[in-house]
Structures are given as C-alpha cells and as structure tokens.
N, C-alpha and C. Protein backbone atom coordinates (compact mmCIF):
# COMPACT_ATOMS: atom_id res chain seq x y z
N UNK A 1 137.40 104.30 10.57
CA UNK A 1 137.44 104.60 9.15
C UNK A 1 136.47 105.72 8.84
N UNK A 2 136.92 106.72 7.86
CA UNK A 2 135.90 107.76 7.30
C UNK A 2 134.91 108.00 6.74
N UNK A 3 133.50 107.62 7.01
CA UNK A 3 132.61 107.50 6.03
C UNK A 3 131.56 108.61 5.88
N UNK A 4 132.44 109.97 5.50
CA UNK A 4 131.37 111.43 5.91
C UNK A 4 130.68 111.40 4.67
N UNK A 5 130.71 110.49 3.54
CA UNK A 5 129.51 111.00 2.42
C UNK A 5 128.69 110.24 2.92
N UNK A 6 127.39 111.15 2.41
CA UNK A 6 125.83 110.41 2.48
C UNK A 6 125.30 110.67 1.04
N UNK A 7 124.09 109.91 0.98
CA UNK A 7 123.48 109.93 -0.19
C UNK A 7 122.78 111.07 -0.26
N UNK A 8 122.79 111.89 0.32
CA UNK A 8 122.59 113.71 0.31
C UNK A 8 123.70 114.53 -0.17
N UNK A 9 124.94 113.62 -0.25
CA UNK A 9 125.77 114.33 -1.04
C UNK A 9 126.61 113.79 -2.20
N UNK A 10 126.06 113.84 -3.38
CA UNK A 10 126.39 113.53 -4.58
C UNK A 10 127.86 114.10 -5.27
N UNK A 11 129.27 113.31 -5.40
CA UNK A 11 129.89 113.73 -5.48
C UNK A 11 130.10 114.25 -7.35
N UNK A 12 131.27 115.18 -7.60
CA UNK A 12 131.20 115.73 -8.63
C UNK A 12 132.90 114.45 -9.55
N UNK A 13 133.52 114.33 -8.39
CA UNK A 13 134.79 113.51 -8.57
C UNK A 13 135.21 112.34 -7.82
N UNK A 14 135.30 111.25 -8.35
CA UNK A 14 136.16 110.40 -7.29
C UNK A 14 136.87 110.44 -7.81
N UNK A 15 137.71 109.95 -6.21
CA UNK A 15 139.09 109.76 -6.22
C UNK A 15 139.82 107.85 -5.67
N UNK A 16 139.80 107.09 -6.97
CA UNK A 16 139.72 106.04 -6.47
C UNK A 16 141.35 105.75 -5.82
N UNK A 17 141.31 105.25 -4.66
CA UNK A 17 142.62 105.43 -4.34
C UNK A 17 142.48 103.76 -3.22
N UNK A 18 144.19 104.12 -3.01
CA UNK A 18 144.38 102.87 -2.13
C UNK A 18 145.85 102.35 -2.77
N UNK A 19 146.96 101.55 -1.77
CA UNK A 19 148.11 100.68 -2.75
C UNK A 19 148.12 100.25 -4.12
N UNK A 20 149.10 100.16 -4.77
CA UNK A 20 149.02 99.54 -5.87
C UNK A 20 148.40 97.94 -5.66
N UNK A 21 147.85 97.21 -6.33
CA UNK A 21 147.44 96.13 -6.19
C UNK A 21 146.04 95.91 -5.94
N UNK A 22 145.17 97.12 -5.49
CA UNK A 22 144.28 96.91 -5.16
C UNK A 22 142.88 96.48 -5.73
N UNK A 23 142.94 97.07 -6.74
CA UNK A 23 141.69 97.45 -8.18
C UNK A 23 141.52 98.36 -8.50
N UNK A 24 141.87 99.69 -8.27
CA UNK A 24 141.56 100.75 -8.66
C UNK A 24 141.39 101.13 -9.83
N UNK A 25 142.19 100.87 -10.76
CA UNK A 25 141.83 101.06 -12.29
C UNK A 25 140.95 100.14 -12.90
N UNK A 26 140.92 98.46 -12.26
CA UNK A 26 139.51 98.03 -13.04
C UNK A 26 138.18 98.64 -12.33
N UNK A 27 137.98 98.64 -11.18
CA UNK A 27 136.92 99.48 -10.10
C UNK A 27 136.36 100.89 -10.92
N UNK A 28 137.61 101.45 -11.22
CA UNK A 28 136.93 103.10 -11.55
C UNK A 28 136.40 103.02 -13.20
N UNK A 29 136.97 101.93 -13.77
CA UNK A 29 136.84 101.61 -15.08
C UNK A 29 135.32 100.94 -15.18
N UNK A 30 134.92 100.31 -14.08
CA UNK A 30 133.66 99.60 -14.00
C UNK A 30 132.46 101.24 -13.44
N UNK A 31 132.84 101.59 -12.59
CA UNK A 31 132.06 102.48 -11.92
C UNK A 31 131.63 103.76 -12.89
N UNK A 32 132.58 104.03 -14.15
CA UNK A 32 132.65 105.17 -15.11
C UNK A 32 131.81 104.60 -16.09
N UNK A 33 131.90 103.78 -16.86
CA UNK A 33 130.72 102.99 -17.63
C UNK A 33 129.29 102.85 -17.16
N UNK A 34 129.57 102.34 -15.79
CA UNK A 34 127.95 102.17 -15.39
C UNK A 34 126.87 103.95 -15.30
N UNK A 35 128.34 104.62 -14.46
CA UNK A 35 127.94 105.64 -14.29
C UNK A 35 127.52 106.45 -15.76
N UNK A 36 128.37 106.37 -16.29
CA UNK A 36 128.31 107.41 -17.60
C UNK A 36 129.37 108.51 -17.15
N UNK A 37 130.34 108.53 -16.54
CA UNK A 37 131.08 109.25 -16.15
C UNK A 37 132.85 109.83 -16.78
N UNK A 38 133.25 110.68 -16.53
CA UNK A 38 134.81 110.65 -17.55
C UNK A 38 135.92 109.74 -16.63
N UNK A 39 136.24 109.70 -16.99
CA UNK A 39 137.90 108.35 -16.17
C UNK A 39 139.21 108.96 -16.44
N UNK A 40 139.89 109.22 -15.64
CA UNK A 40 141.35 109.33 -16.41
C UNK A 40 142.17 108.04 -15.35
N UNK A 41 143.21 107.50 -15.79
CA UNK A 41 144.28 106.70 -15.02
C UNK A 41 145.00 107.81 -14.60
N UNK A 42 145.25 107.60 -13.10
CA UNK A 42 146.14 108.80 -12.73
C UNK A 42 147.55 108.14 -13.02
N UNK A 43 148.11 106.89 -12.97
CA UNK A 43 149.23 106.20 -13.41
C UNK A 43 149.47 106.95 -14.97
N UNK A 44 148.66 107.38 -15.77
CA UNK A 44 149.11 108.09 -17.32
C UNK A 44 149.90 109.36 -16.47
N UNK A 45 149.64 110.15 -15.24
CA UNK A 45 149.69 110.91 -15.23
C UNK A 45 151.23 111.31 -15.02
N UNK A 46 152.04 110.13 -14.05
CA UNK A 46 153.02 109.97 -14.09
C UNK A 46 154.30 110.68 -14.53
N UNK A 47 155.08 111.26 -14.66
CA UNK A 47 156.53 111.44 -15.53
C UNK A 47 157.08 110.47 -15.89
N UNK A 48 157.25 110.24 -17.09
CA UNK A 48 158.56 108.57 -17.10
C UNK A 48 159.28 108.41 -16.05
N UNK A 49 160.20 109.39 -15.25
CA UNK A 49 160.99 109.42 -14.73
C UNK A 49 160.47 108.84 -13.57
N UNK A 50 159.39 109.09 -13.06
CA UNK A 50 158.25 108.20 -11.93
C UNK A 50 158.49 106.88 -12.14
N UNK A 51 158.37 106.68 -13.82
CA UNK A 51 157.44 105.14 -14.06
C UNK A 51 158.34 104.56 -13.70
N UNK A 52 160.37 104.64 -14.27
CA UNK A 52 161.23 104.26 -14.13
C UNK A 52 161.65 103.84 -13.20
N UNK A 53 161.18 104.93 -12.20
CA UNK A 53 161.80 104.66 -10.73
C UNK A 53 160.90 103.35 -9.97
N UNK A 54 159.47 103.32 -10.27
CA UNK A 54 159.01 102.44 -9.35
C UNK A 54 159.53 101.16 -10.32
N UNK A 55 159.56 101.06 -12.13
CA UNK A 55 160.07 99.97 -12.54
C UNK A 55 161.17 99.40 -11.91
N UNK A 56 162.08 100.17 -11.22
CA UNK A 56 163.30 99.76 -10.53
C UNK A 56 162.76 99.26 -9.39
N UNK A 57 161.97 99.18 -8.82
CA UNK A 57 161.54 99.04 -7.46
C UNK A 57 162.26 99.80 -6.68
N UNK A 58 162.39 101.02 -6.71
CA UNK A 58 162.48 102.29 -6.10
C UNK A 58 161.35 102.97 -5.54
N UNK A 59 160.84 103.21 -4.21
CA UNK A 59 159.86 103.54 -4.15
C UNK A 59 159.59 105.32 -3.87
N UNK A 60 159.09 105.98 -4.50
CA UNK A 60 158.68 107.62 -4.63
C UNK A 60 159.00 108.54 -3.81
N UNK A 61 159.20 109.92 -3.64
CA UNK A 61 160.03 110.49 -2.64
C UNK A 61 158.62 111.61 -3.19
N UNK A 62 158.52 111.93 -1.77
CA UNK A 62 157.22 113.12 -1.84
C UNK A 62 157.95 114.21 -3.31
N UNK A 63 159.23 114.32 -3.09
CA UNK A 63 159.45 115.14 -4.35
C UNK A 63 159.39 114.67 -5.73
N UNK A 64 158.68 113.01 -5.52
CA UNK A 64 158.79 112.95 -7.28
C UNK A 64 157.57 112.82 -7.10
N UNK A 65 156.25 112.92 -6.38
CA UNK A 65 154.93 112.87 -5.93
C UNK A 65 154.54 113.96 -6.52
N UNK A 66 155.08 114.68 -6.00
CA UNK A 66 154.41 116.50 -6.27
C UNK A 66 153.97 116.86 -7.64
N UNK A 67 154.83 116.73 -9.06
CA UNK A 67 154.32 117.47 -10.22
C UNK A 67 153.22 116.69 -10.63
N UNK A 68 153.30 115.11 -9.97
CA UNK A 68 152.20 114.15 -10.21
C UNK A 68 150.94 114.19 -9.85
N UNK A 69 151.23 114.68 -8.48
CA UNK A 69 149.57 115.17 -7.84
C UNK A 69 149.24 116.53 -8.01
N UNK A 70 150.37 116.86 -8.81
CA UNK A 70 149.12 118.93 -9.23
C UNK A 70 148.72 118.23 -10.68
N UNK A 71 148.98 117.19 -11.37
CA UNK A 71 148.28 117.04 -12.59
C UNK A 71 147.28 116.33 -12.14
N UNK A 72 147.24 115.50 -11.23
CA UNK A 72 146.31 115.02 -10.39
C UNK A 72 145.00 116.04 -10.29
N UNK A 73 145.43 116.94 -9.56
CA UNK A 73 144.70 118.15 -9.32
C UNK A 73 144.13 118.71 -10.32
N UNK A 74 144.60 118.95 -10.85
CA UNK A 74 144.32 119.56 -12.39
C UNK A 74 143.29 119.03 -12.74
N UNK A 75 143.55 117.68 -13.12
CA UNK A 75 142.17 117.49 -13.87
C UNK A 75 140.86 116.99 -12.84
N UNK A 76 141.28 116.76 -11.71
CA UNK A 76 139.81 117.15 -10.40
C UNK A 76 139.35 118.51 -10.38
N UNK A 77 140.24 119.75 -10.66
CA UNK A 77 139.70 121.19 -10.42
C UNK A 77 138.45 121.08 -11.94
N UNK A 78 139.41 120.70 -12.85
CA UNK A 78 139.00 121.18 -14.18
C UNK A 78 137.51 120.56 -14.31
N UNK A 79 137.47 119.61 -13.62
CA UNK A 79 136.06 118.63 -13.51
C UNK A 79 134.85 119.31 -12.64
N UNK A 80 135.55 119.36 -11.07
CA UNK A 80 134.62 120.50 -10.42
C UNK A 80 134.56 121.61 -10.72
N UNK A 81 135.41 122.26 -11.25
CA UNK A 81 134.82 124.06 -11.86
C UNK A 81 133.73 123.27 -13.01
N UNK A 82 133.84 122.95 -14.00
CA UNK A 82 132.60 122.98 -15.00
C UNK A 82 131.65 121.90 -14.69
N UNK A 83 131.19 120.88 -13.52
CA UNK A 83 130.20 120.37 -12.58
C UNK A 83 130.22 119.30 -13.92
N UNK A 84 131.34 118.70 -14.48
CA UNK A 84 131.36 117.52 -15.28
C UNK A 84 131.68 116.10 -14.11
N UNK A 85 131.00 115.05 -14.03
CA UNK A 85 131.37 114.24 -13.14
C UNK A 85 132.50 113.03 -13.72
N UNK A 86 133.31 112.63 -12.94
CA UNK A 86 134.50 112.41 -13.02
C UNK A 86 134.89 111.30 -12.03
N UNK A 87 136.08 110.48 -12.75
CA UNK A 87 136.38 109.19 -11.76
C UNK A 87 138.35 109.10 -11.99
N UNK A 88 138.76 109.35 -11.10
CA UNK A 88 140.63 109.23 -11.52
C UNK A 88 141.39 108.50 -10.30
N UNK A 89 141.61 107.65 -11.09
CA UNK A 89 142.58 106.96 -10.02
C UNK A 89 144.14 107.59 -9.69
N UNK A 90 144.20 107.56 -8.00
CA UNK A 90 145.51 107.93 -7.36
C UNK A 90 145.38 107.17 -6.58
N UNK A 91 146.75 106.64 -5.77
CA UNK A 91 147.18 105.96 -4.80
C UNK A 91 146.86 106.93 -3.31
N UNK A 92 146.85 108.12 -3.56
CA UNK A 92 146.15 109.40 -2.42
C UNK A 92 146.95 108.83 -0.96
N UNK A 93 147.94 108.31 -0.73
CA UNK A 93 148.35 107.66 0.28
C UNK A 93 148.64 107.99 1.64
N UNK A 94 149.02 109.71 1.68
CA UNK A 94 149.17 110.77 2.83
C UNK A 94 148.12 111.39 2.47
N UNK A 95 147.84 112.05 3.95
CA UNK A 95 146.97 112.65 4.33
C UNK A 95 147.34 114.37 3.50
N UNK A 96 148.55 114.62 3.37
CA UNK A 96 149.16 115.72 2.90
C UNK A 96 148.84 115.86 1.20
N UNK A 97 148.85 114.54 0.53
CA UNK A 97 148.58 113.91 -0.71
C UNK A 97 146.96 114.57 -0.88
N UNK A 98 146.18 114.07 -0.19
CA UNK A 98 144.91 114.32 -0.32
C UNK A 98 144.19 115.75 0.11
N UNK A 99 144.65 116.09 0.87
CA UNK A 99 144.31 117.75 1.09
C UNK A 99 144.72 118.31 -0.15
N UNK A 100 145.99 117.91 -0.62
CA UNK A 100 146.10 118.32 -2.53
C UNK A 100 145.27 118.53 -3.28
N UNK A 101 144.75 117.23 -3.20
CA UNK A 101 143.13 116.89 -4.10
C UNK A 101 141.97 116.84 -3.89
N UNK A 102 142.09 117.49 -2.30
CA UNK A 102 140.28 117.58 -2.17
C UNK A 102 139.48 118.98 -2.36
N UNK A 103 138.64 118.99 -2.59
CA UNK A 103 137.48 119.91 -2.51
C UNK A 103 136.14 120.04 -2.27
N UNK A 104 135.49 120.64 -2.69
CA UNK A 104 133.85 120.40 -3.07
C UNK A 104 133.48 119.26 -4.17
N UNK A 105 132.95 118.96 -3.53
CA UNK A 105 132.44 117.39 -4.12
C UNK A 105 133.46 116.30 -4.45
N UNK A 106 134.85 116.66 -4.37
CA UNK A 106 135.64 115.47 -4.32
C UNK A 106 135.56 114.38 -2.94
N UNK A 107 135.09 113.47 -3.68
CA UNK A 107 135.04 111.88 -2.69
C UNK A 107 136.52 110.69 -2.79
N UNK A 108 136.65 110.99 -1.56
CA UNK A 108 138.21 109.62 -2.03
C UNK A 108 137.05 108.29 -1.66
N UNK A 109 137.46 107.41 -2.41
CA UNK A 109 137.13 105.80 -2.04
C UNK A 109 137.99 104.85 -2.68
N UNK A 110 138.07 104.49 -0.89
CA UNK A 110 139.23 103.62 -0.50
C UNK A 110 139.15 102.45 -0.46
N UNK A 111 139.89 101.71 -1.56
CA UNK A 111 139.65 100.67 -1.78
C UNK A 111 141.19 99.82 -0.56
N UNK A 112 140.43 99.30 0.57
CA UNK A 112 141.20 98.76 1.04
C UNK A 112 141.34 97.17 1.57
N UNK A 113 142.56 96.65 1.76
CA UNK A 113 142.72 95.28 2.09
C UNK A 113 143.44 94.61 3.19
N UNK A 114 143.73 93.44 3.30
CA UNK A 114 145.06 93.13 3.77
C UNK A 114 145.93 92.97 3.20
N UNK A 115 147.66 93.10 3.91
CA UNK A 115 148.79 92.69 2.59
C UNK A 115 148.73 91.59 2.21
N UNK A 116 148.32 90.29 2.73
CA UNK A 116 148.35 89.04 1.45
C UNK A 116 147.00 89.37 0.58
N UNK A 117 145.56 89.75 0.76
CA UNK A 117 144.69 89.87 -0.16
C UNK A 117 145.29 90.95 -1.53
N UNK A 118 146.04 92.11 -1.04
CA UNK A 118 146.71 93.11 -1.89
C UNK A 118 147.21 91.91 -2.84
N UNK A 119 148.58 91.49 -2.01
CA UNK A 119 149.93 90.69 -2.52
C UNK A 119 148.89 89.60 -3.79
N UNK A 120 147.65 88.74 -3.09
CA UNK A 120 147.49 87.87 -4.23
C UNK A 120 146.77 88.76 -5.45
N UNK A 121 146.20 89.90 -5.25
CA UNK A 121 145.87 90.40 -6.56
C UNK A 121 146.67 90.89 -7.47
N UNK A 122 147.96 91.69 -6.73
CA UNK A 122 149.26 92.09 -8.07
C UNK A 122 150.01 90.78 -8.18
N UNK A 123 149.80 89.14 -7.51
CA UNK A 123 150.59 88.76 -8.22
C UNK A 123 149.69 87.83 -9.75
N UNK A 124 148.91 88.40 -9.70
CA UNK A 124 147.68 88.11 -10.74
C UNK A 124 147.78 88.83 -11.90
N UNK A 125 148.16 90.18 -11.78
CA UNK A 125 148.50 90.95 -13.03
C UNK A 125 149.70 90.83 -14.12
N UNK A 126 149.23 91.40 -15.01
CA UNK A 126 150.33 91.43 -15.58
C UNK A 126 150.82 92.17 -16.83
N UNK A 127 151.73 93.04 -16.81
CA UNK A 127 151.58 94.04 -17.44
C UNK A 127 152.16 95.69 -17.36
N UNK A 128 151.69 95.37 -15.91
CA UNK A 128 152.16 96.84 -14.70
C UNK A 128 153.73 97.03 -14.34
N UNK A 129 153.47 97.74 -14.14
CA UNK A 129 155.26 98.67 -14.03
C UNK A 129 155.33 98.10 -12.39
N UNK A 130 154.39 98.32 -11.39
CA UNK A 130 154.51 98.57 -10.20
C UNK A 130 155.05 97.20 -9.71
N UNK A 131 155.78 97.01 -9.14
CA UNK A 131 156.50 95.76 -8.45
C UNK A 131 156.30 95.34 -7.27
N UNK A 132 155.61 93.96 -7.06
CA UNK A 132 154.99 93.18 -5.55
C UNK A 132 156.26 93.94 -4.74
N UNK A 133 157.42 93.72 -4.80
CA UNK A 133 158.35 94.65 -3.69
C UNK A 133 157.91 95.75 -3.02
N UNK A 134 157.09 96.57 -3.95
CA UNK A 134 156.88 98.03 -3.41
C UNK A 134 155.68 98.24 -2.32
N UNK A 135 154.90 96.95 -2.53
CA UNK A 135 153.51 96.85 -1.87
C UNK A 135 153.89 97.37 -0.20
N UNK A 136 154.95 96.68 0.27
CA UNK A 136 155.55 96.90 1.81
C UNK A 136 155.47 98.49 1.93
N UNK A 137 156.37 99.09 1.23
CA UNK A 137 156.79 100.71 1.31
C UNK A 137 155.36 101.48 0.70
N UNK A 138 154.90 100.99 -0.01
CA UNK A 138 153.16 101.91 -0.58
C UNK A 138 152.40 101.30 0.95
N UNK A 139 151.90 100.48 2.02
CA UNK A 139 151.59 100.29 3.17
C UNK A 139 151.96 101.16 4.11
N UNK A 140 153.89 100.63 4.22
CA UNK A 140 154.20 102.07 5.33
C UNK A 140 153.71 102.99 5.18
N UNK A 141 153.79 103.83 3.92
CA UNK A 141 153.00 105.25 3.49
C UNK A 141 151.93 105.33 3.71
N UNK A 142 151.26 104.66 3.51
CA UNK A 142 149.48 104.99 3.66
C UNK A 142 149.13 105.53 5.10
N UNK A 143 148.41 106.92 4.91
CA UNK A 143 148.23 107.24 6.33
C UNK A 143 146.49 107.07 6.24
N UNK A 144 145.40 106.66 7.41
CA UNK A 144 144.46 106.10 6.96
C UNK A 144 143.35 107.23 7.22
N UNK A 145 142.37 107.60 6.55
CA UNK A 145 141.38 108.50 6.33
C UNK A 145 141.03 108.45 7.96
N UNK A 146 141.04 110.53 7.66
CA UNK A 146 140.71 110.75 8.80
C UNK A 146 139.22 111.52 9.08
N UNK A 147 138.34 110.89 9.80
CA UNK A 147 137.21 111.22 9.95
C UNK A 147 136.65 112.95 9.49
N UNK A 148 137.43 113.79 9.26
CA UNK A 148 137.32 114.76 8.46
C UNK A 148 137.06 114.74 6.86
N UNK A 149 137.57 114.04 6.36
CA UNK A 149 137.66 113.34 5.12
C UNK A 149 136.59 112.98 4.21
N UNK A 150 136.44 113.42 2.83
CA UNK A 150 135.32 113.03 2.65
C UNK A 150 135.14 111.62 1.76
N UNK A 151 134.86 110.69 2.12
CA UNK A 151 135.46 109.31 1.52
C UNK A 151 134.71 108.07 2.53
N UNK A 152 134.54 107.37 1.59
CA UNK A 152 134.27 106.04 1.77
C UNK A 152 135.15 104.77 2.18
N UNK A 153 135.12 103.92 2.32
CA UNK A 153 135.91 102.72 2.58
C UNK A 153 135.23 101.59 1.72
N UNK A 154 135.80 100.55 1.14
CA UNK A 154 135.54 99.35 0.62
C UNK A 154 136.23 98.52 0.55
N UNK A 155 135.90 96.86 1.24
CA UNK A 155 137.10 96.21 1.24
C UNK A 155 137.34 95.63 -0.22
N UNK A 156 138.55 94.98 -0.17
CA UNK A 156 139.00 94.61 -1.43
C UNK A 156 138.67 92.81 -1.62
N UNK A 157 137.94 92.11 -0.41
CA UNK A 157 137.92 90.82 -0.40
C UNK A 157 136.17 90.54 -0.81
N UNK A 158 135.74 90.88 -1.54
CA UNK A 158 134.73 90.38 -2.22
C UNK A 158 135.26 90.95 -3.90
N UNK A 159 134.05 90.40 -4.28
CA UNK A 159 133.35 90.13 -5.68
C UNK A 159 133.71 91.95 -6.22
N UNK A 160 134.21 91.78 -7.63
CA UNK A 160 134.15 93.31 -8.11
C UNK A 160 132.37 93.81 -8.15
N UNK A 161 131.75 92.65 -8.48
CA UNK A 161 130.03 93.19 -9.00
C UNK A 161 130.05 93.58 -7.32
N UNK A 162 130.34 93.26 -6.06
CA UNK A 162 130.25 93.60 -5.08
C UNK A 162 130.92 94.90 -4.43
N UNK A 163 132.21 95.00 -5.19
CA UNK A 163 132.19 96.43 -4.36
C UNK A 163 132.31 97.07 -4.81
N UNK A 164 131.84 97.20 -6.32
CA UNK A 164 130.88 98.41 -6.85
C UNK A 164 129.55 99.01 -6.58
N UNK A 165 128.54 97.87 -6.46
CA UNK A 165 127.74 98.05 -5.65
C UNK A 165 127.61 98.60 -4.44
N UNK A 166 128.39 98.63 -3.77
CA UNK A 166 129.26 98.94 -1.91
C UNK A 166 129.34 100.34 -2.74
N UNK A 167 130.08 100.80 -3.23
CA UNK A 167 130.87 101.64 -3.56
C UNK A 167 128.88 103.32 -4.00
N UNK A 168 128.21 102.55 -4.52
CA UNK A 168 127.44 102.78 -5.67
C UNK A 168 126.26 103.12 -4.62
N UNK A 169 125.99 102.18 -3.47
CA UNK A 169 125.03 102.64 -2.54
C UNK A 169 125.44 103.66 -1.39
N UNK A 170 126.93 103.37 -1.05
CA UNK A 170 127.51 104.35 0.17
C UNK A 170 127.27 105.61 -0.68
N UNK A 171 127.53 105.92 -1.87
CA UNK A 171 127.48 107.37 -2.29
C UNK A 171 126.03 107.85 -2.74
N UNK A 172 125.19 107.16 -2.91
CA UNK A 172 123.94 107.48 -3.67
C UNK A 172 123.91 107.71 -5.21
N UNK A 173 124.55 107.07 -5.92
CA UNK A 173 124.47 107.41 -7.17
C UNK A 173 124.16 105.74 -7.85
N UNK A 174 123.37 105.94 -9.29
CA UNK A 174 123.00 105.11 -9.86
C UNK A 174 123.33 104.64 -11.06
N UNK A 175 123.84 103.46 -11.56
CA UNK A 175 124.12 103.80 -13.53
C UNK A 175 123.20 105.04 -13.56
N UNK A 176 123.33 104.88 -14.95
CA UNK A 176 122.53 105.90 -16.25
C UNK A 176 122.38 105.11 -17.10
C-alpha cells in the first residue's frame, strides 16, 4: 500500500476516495470541520445522467467518468492554484482516474475495507442513489495505489473518531 506523505508534507487537497459504501462523505465532512477546511461532495458533481445510471444499477463506463472527473479536477486545480485547503470526495478508482486529479499537494486517502465490512455499511444507509449491487463492479474497478502515489491508506473497520485521527496523524495536520 502507498504511504508517500509525511508530516513534512502538508497537503493543499484531499482526495477522499475509495468504493461507494465506505465513509467518504461522513470522513471528509468530519475532517473539514475539524480542519477548518472547504468540502465539496464529488457525488454533487455528477451529471443526472450519471446519477440515473448508477440508480439503475448500471455501473459507469470510463466515458460517463470523464466530464465527472475534469469537474473533479476543476475544483482541486482551483484550490491548489490559490493555496486554499480543500477536502472532495471521489471514488478515484483507476489509476488513470487519479493521475486526472493529482498534483502538487494533492493527497488521495484511501479509505479502505473488506467487501462484507463495505457491504454492512451501505446496507446501513439510507438515502443514496448508489446500489449494494454495484459494490462488486466499484471493487473490480479499483486499481490499488501505487507506491508512486501520493496517499495514505485507512482501514474502514474501526471507530470514525479513529480513522480520523489515523487519517489526521499520517498527514501532519491538526484541527484549528
């Protein structure tokens, strides 16, 4: 697994990523508060035509990926050009996905699990478009951080106060 940040390098963006199911939007939602940081849901970022398709349990074709991860992009550039710090959740699932979105000071952290720990947290929700079906095909996809990478790992089987903390010491950063 990839763990090239140190607490010598303070990132400007995360990129909370990992399957649907995992935590990513309560995680980055916890980590942006403590931090004092901006948040966007990368799920807003979506096209309907996205939302529709995974509502069907249809699962994404790199071509309905694409206009999703340059808005993706977008608002990571827009964050690192003016050195505003920043937290947005993406699923970042290929390696092709994430060279999209990386840069200077962008950190992916990977919130990862097993498929029943995944499976019992989306079947806990409720609310979400994304369908326990898709969890299988968002897995196949996932290609796993490659030691080039600048990103963390965190498992998904503890305590949220826990792997924020995890999350909060691997990078060196502190509330505010």
């Amino acid at each position: 697994m990839a763990e090239q940040t140190t607490a010598n390098d303070v990132p400007t963006v995360l990129v909370v990523m990992g399957v649907s199911g995992t935590g990513k939007s309560t995680v980055a939602g916890i980590l942006a508060d403590r931090l004092g940081w901006d948040l966007a849901e990368g799920d807003d970022l979506h096209p309907p035509a996205n939302v529709e398709k995974m509502r069907a349990g249809t699962p994404l074709t790199d071509e309905d990926r694409w206009p999703w991860l340059d808005k993706v992009a977008a608002w990571i550039r827009a964050h690192t050009d003016a050195g505003t710090p920043g937290i947005i959740t993406c699923s970042a699932l290929r390696r092709i996905y994430r060279d999209r979105l990386s840069g200077p000071g962008v950190v992916f952290v990977h919130l990862a699990g097993t498929r029943e720990e995944i499976a019992a947290q989306m079947s806990k929700r409720s609310g979400h478009y994304m369908p326990l079906s898709l969890l299988d095909s968002q897995l196949a996809t996932l290609e796993a951080l490659e030691p080039d990478e600048n990103s963390v790992v965190v498992g998904v089987d503890q305590s949220l106060a826990n792997e924020v903390a995890e999350i909060e010491a691997k990078l060196g950063v502190a509330p505010a």
